[in-house]
C-alpha atoms as a PDB file:
ATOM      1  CA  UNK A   1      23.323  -1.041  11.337  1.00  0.00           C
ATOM      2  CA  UNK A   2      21.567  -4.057   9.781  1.00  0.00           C
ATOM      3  CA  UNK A   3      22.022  -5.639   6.143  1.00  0.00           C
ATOM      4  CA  UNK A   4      18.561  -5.428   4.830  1.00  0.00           C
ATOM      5  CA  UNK A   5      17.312  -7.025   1.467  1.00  0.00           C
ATOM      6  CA  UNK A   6      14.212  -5.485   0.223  1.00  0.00           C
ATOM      7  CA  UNK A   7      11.759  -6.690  -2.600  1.00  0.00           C
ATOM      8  CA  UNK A   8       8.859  -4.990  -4.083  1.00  0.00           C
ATOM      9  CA  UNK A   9       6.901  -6.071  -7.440  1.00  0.00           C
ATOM     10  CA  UNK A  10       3.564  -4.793  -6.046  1.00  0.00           C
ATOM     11  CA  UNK A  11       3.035  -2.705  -9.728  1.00  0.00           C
ATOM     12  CA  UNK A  12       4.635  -2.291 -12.569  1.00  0.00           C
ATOM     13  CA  UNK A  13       7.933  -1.540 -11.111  1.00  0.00           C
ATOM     14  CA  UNK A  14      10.094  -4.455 -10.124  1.00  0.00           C
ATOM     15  CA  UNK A  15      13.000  -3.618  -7.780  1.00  0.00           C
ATOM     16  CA  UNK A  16      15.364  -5.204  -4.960  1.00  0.00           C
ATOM     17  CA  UNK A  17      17.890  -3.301  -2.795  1.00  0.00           C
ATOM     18  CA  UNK A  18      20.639  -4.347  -0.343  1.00  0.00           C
ATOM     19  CA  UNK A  19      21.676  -2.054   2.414  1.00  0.00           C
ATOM     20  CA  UNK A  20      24.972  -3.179   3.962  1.00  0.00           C
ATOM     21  CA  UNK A  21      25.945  -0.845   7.119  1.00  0.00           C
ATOM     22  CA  UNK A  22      24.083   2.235   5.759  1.00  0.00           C
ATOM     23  CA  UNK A  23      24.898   1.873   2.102  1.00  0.00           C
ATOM     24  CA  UNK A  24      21.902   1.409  -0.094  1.00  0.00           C
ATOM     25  CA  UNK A  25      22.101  -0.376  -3.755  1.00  0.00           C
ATOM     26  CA  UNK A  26      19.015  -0.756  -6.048  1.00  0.00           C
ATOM     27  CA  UNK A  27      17.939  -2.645  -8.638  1.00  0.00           C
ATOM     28  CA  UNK A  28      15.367  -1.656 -10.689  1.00  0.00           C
ATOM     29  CA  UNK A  29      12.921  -2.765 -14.049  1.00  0.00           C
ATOM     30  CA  UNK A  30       9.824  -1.832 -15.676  1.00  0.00           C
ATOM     31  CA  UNK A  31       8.642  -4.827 -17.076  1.00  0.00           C
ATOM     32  CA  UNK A  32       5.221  -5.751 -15.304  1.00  0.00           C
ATOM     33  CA  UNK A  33       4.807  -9.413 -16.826  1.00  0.00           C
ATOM     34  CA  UNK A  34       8.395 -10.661 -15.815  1.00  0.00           C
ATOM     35  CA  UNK A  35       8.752 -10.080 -12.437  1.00  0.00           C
ATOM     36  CA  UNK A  36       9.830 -13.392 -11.385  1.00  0.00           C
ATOM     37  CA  UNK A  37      12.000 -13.994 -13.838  1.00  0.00           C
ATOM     38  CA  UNK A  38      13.405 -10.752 -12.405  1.00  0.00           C
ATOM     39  CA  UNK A  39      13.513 -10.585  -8.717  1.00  0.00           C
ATOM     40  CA  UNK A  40      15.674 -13.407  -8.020  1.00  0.00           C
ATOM     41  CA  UNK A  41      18.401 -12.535 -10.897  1.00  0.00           C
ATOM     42  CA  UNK A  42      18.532  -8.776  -9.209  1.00  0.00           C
ATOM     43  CA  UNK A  43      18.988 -10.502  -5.549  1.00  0.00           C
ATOM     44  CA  UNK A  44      21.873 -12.184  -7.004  1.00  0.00           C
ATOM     45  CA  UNK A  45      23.226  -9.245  -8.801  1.00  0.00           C
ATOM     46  CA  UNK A  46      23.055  -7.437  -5.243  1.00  0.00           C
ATOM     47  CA  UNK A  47      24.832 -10.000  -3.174  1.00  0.00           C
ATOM     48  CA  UNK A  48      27.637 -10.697  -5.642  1.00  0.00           C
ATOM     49  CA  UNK A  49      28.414  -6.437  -5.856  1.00  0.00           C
ATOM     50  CA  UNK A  50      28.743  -6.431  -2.291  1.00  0.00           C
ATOM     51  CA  UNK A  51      30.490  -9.674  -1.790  1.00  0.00           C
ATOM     52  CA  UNK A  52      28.658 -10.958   0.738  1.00  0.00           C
ATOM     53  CA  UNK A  53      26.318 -14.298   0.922  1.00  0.00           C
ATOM     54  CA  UNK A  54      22.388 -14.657   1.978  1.00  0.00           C
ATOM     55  CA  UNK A  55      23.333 -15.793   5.199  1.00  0.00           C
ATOM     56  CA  UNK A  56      25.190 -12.399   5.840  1.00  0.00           C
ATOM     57  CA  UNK A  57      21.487 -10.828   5.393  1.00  0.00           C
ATOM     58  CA  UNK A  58      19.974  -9.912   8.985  1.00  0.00           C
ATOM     59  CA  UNK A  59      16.178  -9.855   7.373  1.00  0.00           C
ATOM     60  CA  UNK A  60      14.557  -9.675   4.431  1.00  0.00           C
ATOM     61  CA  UNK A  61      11.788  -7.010   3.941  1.00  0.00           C
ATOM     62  CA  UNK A  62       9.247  -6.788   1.289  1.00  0.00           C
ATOM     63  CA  UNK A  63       6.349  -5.650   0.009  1.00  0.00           C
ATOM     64  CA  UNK A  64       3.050  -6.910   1.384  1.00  0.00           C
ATOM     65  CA  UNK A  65       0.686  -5.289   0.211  1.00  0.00           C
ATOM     66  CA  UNK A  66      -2.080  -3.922  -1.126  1.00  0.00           C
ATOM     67  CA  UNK A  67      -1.422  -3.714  -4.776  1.00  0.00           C
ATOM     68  CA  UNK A  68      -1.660  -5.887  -7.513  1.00  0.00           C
ATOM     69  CA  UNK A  69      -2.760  -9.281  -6.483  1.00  0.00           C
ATOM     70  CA  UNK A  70       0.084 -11.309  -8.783  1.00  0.00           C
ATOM     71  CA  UNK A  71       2.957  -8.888  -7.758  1.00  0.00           C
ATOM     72  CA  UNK A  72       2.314  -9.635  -4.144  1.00  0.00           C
ATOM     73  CA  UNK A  73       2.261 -12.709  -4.496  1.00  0.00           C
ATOM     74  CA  UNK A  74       5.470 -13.102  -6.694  1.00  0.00           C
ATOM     75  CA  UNK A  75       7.294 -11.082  -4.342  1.00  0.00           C
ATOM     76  CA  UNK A  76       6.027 -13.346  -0.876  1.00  0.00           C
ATOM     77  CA  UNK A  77       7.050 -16.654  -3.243  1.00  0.00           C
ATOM     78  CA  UNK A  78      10.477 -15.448  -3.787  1.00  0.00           C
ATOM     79  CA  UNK A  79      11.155 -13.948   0.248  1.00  0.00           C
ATOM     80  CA  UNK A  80       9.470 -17.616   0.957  1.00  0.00           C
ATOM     81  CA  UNK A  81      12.252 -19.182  -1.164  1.00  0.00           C
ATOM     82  CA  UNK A  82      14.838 -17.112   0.279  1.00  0.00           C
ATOM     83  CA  UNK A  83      14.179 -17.238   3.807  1.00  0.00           C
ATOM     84  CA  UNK A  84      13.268 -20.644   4.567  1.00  0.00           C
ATOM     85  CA  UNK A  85      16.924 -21.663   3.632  1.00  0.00           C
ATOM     86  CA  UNK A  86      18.325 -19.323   5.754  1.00  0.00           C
ATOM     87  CA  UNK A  87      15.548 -19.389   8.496  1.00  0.00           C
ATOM     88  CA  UNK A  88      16.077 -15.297   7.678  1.00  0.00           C
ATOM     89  CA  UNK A  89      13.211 -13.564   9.334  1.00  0.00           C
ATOM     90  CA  UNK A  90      11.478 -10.927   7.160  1.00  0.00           C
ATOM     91  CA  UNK A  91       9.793  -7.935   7.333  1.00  0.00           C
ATOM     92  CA  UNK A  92       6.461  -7.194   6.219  1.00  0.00           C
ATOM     93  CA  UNK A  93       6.312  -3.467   4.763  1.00  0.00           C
ATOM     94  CA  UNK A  94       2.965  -1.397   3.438  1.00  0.00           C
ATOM     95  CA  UNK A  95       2.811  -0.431   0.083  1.00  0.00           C
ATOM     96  CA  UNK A  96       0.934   2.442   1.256  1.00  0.00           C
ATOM     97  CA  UNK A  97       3.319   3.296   3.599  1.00  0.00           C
ATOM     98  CA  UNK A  98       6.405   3.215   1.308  1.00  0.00           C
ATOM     99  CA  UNK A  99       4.331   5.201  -0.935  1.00  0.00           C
ATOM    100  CA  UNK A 100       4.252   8.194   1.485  1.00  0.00           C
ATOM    101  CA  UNK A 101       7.933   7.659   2.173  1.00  0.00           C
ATOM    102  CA  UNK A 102       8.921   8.435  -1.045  1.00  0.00           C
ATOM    103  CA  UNK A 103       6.750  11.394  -1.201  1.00  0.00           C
ATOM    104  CA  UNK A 104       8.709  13.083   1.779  1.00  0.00           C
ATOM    105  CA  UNK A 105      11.752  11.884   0.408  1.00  0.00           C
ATOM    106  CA  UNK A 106      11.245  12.895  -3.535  1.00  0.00           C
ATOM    107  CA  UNK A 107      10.677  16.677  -1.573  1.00  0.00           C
ATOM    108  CA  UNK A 108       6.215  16.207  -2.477  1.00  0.00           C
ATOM    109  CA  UNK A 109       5.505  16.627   1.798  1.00  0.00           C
ATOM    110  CA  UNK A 110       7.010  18.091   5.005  1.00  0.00           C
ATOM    111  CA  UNK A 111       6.772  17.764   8.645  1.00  0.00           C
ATOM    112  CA  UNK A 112       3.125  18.359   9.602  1.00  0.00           C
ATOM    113  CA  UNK A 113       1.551  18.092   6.058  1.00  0.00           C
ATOM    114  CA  UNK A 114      -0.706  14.801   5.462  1.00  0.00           C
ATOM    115  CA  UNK A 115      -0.472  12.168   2.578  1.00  0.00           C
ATOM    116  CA  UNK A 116      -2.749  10.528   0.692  1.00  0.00           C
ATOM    117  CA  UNK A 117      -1.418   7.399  -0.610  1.00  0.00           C
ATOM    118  CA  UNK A 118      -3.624   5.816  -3.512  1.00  0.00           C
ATOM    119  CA  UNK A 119      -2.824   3.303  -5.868  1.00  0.00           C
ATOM    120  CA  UNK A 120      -5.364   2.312  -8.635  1.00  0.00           C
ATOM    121  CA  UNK A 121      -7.121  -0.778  -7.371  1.00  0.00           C
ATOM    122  CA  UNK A 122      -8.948  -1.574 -10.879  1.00  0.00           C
ATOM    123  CA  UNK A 123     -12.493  -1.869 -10.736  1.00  0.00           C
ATOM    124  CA  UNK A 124     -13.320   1.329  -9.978  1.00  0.00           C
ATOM    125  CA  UNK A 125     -11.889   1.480  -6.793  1.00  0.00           C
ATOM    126  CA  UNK A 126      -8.739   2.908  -5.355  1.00  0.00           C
ATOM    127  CA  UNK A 127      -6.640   1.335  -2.071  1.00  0.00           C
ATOM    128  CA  UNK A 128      -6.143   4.463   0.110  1.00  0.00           C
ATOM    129  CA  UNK A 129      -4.589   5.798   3.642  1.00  0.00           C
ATOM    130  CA  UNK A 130      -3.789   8.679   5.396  1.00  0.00           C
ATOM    131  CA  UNK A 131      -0.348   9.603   6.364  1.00  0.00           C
ATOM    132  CA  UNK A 132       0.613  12.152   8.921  1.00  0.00           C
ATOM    133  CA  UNK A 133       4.293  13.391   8.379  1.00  0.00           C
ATOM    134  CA  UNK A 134       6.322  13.678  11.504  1.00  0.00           C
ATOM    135  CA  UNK A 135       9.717  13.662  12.373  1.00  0.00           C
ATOM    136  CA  UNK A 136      10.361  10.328  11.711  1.00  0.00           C
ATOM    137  CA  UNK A 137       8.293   8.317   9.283  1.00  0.00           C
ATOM    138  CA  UNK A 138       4.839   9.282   8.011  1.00  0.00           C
ATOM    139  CA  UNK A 139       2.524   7.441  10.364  1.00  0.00           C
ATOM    140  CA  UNK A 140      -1.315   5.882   9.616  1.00  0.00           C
ATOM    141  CA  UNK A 141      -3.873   7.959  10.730  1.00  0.00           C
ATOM    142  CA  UNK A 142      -7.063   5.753  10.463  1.00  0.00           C
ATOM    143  CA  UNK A 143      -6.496   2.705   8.897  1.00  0.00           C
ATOM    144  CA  UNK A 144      -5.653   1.001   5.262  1.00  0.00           C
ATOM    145  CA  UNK A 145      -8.599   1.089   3.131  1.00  0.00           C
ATOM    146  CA  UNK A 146     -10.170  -0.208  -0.994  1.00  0.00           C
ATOM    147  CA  UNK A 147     -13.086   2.180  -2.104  1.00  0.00           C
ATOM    148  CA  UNK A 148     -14.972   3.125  -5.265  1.00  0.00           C
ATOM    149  CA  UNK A 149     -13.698   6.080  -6.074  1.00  0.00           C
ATOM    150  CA  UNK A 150     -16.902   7.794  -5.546  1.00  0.00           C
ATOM    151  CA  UNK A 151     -16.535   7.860  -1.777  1.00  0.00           C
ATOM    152  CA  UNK A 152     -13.759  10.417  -2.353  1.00  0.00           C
ATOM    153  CA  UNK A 153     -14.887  13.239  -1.904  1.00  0.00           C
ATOM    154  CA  UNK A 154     -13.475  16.949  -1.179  1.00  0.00           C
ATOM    155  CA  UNK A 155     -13.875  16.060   2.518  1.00  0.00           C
ATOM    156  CA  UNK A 156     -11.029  14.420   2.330  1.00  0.00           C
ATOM    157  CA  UNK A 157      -8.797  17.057   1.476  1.00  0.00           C
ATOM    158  CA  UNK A 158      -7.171  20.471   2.515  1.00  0.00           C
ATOM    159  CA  UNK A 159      -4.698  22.607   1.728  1.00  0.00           C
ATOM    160  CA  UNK A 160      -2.268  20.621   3.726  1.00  0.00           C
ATOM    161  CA  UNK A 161      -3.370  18.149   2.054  1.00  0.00           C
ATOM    162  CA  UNK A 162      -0.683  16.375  -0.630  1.00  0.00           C
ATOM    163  CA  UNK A 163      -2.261  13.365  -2.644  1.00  0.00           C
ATOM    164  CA  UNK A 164       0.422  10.670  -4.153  1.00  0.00           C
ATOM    165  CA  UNK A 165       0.380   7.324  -6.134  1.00  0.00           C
ATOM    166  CA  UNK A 166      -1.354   6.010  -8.915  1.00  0.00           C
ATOM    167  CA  UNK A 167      -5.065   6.200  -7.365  1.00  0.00           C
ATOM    168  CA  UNK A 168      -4.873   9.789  -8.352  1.00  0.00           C
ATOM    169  CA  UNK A 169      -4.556   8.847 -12.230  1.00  0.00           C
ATOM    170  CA  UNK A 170      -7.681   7.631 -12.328  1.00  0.00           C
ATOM    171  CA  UNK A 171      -9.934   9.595 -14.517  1.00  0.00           C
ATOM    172  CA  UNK A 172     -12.391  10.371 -11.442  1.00  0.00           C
ATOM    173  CA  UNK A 173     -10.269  11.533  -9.290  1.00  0.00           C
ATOM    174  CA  UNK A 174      -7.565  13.072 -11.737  1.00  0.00           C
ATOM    175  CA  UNK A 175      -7.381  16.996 -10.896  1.00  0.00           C
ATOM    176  CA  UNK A 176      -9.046  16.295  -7.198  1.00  0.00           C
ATOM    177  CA  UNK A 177      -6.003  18.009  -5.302  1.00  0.00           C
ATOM    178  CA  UNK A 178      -4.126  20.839  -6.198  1.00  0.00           C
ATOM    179  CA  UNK A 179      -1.375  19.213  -4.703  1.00  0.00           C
ATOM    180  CA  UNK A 180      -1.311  15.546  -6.396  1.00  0.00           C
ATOM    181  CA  UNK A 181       1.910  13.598  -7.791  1.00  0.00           C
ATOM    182  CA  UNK A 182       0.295  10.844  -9.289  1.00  0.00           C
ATOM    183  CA  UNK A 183       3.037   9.464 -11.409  1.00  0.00           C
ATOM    184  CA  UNK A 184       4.885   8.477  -8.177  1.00  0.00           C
ATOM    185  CA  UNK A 185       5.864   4.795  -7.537  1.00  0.00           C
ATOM    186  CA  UNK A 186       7.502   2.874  -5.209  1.00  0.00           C
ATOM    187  CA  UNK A 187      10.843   1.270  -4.918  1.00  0.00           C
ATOM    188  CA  UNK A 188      12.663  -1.229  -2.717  1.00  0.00           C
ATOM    189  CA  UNK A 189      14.377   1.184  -1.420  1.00  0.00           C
ATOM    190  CA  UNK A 190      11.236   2.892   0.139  1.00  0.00           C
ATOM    191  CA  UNK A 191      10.328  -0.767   1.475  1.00  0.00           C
ATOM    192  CA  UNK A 192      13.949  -0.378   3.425  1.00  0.00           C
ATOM    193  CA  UNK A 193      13.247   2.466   4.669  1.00  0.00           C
ATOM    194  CA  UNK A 194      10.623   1.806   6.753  1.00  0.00           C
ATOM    195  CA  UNK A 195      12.077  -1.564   7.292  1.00  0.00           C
ATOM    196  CA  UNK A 196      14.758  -0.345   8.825  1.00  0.00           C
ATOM    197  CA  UNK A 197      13.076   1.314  11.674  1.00  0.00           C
ATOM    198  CA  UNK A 198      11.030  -1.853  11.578  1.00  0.00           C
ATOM    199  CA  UNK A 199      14.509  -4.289  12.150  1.00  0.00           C
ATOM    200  CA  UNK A 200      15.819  -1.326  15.021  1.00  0.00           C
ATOM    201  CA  UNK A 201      12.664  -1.913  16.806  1.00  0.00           C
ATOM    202  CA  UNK A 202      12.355  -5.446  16.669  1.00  0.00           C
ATOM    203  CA  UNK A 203       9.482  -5.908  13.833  1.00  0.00           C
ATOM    204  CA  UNK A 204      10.542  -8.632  12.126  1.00  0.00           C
ATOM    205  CA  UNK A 205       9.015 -11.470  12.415  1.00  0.00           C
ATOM    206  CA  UNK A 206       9.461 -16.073  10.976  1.00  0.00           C
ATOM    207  CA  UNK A 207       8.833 -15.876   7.329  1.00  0.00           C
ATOM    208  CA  UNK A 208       5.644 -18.298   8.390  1.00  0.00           C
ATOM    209  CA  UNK A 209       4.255 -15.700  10.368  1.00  0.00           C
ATOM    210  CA  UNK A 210       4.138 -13.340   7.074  1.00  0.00           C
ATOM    211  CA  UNK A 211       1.002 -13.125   5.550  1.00  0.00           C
ATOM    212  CA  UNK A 212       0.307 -10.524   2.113  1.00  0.00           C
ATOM    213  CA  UNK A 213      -2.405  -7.435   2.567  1.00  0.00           C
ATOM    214  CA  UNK A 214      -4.577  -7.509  -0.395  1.00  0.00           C
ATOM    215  CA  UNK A 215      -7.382  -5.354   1.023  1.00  0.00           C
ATOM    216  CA  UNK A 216      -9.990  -6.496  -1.157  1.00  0.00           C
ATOM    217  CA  UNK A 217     -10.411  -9.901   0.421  1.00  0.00           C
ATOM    218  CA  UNK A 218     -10.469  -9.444   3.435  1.00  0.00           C
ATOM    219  CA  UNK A 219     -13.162  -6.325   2.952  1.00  0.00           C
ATOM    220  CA  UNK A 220     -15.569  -9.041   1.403  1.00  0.00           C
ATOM    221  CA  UNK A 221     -14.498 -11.734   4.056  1.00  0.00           C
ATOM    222  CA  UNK A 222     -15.546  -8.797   6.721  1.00  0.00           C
ATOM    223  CA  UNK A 223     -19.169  -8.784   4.323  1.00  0.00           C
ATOM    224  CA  UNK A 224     -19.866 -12.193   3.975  1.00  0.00           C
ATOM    225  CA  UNK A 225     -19.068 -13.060   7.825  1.00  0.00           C
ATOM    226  CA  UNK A 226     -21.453  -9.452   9.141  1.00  0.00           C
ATOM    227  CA  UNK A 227     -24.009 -12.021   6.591  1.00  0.00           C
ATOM    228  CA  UNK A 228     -23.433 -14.450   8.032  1.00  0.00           C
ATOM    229  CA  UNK A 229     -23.529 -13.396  11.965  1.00  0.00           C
ATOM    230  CA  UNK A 230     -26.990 -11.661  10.697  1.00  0.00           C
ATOM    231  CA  UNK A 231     -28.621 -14.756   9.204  1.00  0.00           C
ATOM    232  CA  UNK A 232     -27.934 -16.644  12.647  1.00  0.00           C
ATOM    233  CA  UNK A 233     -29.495 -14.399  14.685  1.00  0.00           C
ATOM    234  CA  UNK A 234     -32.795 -14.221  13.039  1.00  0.00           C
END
């Protein structure tokens, strides 16, 4: 098995985790303005526990995204630092993803139940997927989305239905699903478990090559260039 570091600061939770040969440590704070002055200390912390250097670590996975804008990009500054050094290669994990890990894991959905993972996106709007649980990890159905939460409807529910994250807080949508665990968050250890599968399959990839998911921008990007495409054709 590998030695995975994971990083996530995507919301208010800060956390890094090492996993040497199966063995999982975490680190973890609540203190949403001091997340760099956090992550690197708890790296540290990590590596001296299980006596072993940075250039033991076989990748380094983190947090990409979508969440809050500063978080991601605190966490892709610090895996930047850290693997360049090295020449570590990383791996890129959804927030949304992790977020319906930990819902199978914390017991919230089973094999053949859906999750919808929401975290508040501010602005009236909510980042959003679909999840199908499996066997193995919960898998996208669809694709990663940021809507006003007015374009949630009870369409998108059943009652196999199990809504997670911090989307569901949201006054709108509060009470939506019978079956909603909005108080749960993410942790690096979520990140490693889906970047574990990731490393076994061969998804890492040069820390140059990683790029954050922010959801938002590259929904207006999509606008302003369907404008744009428009406008030249008249």
């Amino acid at each position: 098995m590998a030695i995975l570091l994971s990083l996530e600061s995507s919301a208010e939770f800060c956390s890094a985790s090492l996993t040497v040969y199966g063995d999982t440590q975490l680190k973890l704070h609540k203190q949403p303005r001091q997340h760099a002055q956090l992550l690197l200390p708890m790296v540290d912390e990590l590596l001296q526990e299980a006596s072993i250097g940075l250039p033991s670590v076989d990748a380094i996975a983190f947090s990409r995204g979508p969440g809050s804008f500063t978080g991601i990009r605190i966490c892709m500054s610090v895996v930047q630092g850290l693997a360049f050094g090295q020449n570590t290669p990383v791996i890129p994990v959804s927030t949304l993803q992790a977020l319906a890990v930990a819902a199978v894991n914390q017991g919230h959905a089973v094999q053949g139940q859906d999750v919808l993972a929401a975290f508040d996106a501010r602005m009236n709007e909510v980042y959003i997927a679909r999840y199908r649980v499996g066997p193995g990890l919960p898998e996208l159905v669809g694709t990663e989305q940021v809507l006003p939460v007015g374009c949630i409807d009870d369409a998108w529910f059943d009652d196999n239905t199990v809504a997670v994250g911090s989307g569901w807080a949201v006054p709108e949508l509060s009470g939506r699903s019978v079956a909603e665990v909005s108080g749960l968050a993410i942790t690096a250890a979520d990140i490693d478990a889906v970047a574990q599968q990731a490393f076994e399959r061969g998804g890492t990839v040069a820390v140059e090559d990683a790029t954050p998911v922010y959801l938002r921008n590259e929904i207006t990007w999509k606008k302003r260039e369907s404008i744009r495409r428009r406008d030249a054709s008249v």
